[in-house]
Protein backbone atom coordinates (compact mmCIF):
# COMPACT_ATOMS: atom_id res chain seq x y z
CA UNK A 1 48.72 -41.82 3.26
CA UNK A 2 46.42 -38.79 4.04
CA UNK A 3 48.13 -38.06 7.03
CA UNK A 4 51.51 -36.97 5.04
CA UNK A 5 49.57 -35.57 2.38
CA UNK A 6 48.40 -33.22 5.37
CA UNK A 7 51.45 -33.12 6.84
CA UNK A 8 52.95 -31.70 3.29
CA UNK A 9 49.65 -29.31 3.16
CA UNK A 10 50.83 -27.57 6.25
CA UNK A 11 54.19 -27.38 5.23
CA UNK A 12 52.86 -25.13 2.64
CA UNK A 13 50.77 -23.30 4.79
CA UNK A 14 53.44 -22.27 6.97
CA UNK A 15 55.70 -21.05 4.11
CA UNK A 16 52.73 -19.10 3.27
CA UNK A 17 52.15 -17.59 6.29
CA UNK A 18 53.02 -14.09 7.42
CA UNK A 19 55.51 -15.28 9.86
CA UNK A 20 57.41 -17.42 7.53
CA UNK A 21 57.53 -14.24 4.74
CA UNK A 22 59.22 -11.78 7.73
CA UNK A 23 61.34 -14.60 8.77
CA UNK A 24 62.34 -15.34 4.55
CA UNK A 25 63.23 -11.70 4.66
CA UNK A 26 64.80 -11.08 7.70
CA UNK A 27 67.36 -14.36 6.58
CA UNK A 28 67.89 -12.89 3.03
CA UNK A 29 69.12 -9.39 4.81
CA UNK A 30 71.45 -11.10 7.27
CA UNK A 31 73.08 -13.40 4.28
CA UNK A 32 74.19 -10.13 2.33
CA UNK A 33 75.91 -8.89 5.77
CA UNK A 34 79.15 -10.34 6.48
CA UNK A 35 79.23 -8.16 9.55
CA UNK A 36 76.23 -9.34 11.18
CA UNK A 37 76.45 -12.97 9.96
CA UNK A 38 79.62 -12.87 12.21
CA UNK A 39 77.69 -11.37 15.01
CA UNK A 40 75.10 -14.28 14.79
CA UNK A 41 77.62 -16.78 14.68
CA UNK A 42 79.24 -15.96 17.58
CA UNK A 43 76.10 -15.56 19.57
CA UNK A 44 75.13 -19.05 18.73
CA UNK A 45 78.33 -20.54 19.99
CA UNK A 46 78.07 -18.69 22.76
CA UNK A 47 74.83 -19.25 23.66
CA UNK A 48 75.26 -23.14 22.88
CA UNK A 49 78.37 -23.12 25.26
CA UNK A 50 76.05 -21.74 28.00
CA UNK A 51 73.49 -24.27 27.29
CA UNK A 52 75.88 -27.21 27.34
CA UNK A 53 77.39 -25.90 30.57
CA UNK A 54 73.47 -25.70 31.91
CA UNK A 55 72.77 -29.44 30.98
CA UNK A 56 75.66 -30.32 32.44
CA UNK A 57 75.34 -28.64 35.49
CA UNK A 58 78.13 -26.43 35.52
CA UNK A 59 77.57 -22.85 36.15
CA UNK A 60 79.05 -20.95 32.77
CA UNK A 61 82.38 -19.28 33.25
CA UNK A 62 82.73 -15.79 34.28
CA UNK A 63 84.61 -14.93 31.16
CA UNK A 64 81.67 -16.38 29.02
CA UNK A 65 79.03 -14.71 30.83
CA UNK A 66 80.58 -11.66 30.19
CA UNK A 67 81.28 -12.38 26.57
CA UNK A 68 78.06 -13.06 25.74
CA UNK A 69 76.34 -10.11 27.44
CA UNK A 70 78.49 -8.18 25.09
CA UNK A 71 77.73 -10.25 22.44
CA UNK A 72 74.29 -10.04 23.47
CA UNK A 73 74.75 -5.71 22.95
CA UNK A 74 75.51 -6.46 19.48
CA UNK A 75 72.68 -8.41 18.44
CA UNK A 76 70.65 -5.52 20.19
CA UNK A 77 72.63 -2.80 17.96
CA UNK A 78 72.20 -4.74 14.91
CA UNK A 79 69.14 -4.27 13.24
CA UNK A 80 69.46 -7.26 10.64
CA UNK A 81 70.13 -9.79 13.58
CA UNK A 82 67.75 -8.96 15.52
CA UNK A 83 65.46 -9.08 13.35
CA UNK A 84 66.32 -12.30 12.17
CA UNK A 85 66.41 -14.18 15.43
CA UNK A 86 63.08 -12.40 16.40
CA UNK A 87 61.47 -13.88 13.20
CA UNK A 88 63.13 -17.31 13.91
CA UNK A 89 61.80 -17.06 17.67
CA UNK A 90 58.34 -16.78 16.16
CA UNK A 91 58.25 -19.51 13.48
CA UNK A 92 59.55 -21.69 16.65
CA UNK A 93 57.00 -20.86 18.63
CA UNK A 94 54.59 -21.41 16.00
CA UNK A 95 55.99 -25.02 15.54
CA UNK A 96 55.66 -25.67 19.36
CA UNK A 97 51.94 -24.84 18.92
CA UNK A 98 51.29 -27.27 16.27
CA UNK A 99 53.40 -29.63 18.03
CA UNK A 100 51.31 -29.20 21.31
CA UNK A 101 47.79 -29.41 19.47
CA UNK A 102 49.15 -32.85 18.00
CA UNK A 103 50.16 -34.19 21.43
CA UNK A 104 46.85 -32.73 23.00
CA UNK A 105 44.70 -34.07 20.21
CA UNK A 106 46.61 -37.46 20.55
CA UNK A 107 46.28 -37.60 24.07
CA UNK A 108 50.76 -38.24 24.04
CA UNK A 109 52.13 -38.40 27.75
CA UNK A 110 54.44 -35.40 28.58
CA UNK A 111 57.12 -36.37 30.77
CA UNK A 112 57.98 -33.07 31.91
C-alpha cells in the first residue's frame, strides 16, 4: 500500500510545515482565551447560518447581517482570532492545492 504510506508521509510533511507551526500556535493562544474562544464561536454560527440561508436560497435576515458585521468587528479587534482563522484559511488553502494537483494529475472530472 505505497499510496497510504505516501499519503501518511505528507501528513507529516504538512505538520512540519511552516504553515501548520503558525496555525499550532495561533490555536494554542485562542484555547487559553475564554474571551476570544466566545468570539470565534459565535462567528462560526453566524457565518454557518448565512451559508445555510445561501444554499438554500434565502437571502440572510437583516438582523443576521447586521449581527455578523459586528461580529465580524470583533474578530478584526481581536488579535488571537484573527490570527487563528488567518492561519486556518491558509492550511485550507494549502489542502485545496494538494487536492487540485491530485485531481489534475488523475485527470478527475470537475463538475463545477
Amino acid at each position: 500500500m505505497a499510496v497510504y504510506d505516501k499519503a501518511y508521509e505528507l501528513a507529516r510533511e504538512l505538520k512540519e510545515s511552516s504553515e501548520y507551526k503558525e496555525y499550532q500556535k495561533a490555536r494554542s493562544a485562542l484555547e487559553g482565551n475564554e474571551s476570544a474562544l466566545s468570539i470565534l464561536k459565535k462567528y462560526r454560527q453566524q457565518q454557518l447560518m448565512i451559508q445555510s440561508a445561501a444554499i438554500t436560497g434565502k437571502e440572510p435576515g437583516e438582523d443576521l447581517k447586521s449581527e455578523f458585521a459586528k461580529t465580524q468587528e470583533l474578530v478584526n479587534m481581536r488579535g488571537p482570532v484573527q490570527r487563528f482563522l488567518n492561519a486556518e484559511e491558509r492550511i485550507l488553502v494549502m489542502i485545496a492545492d494538494i487536492q487540485k494537483i491530485l485531481n489534475d494529475a488523475l485527470n478527475m472530472l470537475e463538475y463545477m
